[in-house]
Protein backbone atom coordinates (compact mmCIF):
# COMPACT_ATOMS: atom_id res chain seq x y z
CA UNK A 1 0.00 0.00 0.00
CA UNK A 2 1.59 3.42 -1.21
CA UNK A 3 0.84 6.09 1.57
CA UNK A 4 0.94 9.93 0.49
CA UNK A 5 1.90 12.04 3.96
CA UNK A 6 0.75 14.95 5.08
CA UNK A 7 2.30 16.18 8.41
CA UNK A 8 -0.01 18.45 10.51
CA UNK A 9 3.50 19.69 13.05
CA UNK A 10 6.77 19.21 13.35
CA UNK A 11 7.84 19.50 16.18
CA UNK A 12 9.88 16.95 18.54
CA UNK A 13 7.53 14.01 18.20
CA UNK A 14 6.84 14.30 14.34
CA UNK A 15 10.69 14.49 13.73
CA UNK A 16 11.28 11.48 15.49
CA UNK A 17 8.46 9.49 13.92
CA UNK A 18 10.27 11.27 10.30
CA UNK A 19 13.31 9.26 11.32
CA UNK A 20 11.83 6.30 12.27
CA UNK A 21 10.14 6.07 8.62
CA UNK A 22 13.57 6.50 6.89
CA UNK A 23 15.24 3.87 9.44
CA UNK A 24 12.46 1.58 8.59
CA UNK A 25 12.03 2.57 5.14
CA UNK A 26 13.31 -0.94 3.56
CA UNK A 27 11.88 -3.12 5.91
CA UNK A 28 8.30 -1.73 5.76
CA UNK A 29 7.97 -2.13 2.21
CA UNK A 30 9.79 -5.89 1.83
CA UNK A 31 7.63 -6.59 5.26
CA UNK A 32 4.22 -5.26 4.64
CA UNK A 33 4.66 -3.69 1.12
CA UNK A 34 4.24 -0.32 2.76
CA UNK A 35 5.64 2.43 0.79
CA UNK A 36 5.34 6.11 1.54
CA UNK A 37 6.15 9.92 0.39
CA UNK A 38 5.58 12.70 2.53
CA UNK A 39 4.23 15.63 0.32
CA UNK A 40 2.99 18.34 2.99
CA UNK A 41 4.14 19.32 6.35
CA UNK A 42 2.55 22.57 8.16
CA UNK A 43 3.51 23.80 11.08
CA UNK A 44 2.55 26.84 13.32
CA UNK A 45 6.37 27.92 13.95
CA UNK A 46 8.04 26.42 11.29
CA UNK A 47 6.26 27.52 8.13
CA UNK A 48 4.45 25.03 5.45
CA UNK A 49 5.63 23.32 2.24
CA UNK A 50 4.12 20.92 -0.53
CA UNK A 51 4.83 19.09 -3.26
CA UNK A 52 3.25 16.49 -4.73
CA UNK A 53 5.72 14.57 -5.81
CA UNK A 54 7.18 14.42 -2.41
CA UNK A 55 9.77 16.25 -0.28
CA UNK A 56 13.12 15.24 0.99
CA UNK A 57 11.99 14.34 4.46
CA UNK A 58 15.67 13.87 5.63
CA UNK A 59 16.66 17.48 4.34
CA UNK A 60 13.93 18.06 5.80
CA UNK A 61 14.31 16.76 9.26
CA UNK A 62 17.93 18.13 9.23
CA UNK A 63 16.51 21.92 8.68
CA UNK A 64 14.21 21.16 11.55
CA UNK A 65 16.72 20.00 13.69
CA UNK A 66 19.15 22.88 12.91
CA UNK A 67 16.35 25.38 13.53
CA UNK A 68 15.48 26.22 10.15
CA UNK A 69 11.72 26.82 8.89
CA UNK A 70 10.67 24.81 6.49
CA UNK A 71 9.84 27.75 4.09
CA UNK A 72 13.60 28.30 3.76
CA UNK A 73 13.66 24.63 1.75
CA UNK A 74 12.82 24.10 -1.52
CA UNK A 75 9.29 23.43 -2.46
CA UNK A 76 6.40 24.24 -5.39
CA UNK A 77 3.93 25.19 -2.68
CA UNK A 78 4.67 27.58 0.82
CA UNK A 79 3.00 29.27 3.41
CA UNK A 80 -0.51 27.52 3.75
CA UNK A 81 -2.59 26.21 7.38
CA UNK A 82 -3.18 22.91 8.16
CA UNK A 83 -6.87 23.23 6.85
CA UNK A 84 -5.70 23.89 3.16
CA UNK A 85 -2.47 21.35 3.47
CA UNK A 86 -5.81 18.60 4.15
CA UNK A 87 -7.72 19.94 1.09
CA UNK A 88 -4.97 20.91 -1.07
CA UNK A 89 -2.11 18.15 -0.67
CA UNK A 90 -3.21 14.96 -2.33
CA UNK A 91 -2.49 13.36 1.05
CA UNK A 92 -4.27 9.89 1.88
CA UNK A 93 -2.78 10.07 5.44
CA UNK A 94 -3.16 12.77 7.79
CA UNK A 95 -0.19 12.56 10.64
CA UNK A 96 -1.21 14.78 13.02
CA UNK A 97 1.11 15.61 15.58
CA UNK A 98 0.10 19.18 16.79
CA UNK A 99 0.47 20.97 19.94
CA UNK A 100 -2.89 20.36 21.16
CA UNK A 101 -5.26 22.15 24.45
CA UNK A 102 -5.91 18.96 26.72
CA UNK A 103 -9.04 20.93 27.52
CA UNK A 104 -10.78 21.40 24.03
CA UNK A 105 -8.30 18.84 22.34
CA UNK A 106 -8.33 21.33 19.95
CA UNK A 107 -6.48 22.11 17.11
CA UNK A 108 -5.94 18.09 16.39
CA UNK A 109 -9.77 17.58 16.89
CA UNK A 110 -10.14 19.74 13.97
CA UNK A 111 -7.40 18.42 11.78
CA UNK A 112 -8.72 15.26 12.00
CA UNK A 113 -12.33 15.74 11.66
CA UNK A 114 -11.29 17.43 8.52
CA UNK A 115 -8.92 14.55 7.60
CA UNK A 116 -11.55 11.70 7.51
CA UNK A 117 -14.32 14.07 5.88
CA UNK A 118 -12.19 13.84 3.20
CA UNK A 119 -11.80 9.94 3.38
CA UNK A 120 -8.26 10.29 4.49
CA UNK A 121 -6.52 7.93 7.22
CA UNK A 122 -5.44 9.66 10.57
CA UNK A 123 -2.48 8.81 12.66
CA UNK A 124 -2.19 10.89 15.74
CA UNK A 125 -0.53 10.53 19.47
């Protein structure tokens, strides 16, 4: 199964999940025939970027991880919300990995609402 990405964050916890699916990358698709492209990340501090035929997510985690926003990377599509990354991106899977109000659960309840209107998947923590 080919899964298209969309990251809703990226902060600490998204990154880390980012490595995992490059460490993993092999074994997930001879294993379970998972393959995947991440083609839209937005984040509140770090900026937004798309493309559809999928970014470099270890350039990208690299910028992240040297403090960079992700605007200053190279990409056909910049400076959107999470809202318009779900309707504009192409994404089947929504990783949502927001800072989110324990209160009002709010903005992930939201994001994901949006998500499976749209018939995506949702992975969130």
């Amino acid at each position: 199964m080919r899964f298209k990405l969309a990251f809703a964050g990226f902060g600490v916890v998204a990154r880390g999940f980012s490595e995992l699916l490059l460490e993993k990358r092999e074994m997930l698709e001879s294993r379970y025939g998972m393959t995947w492209t991440v083609v839209a990340i937005s984040d509140n501090l770090k900026g937004s970027i798309m493309d559809p035929k999928g970014l470099d997510l270890a350039a990208v985690v690299k910028a992240a991880e040297k403090g960079k926003g992700l605007e200053e990377l190279k990409a056909p599509a910049k400076g959107f919300d999470v809202l318009q990354m779900i309707e504009r991106s192409g994404a089947n899977t929504l990783v949502e990995v927001t800072y989110t109000n324990v209160k009002t659960g709010e903005p992930a309840t939201t994001h994901v609402r949006k998500a499976i209107e749209k018939g995506m998947n949702v992975v969130t923590t």
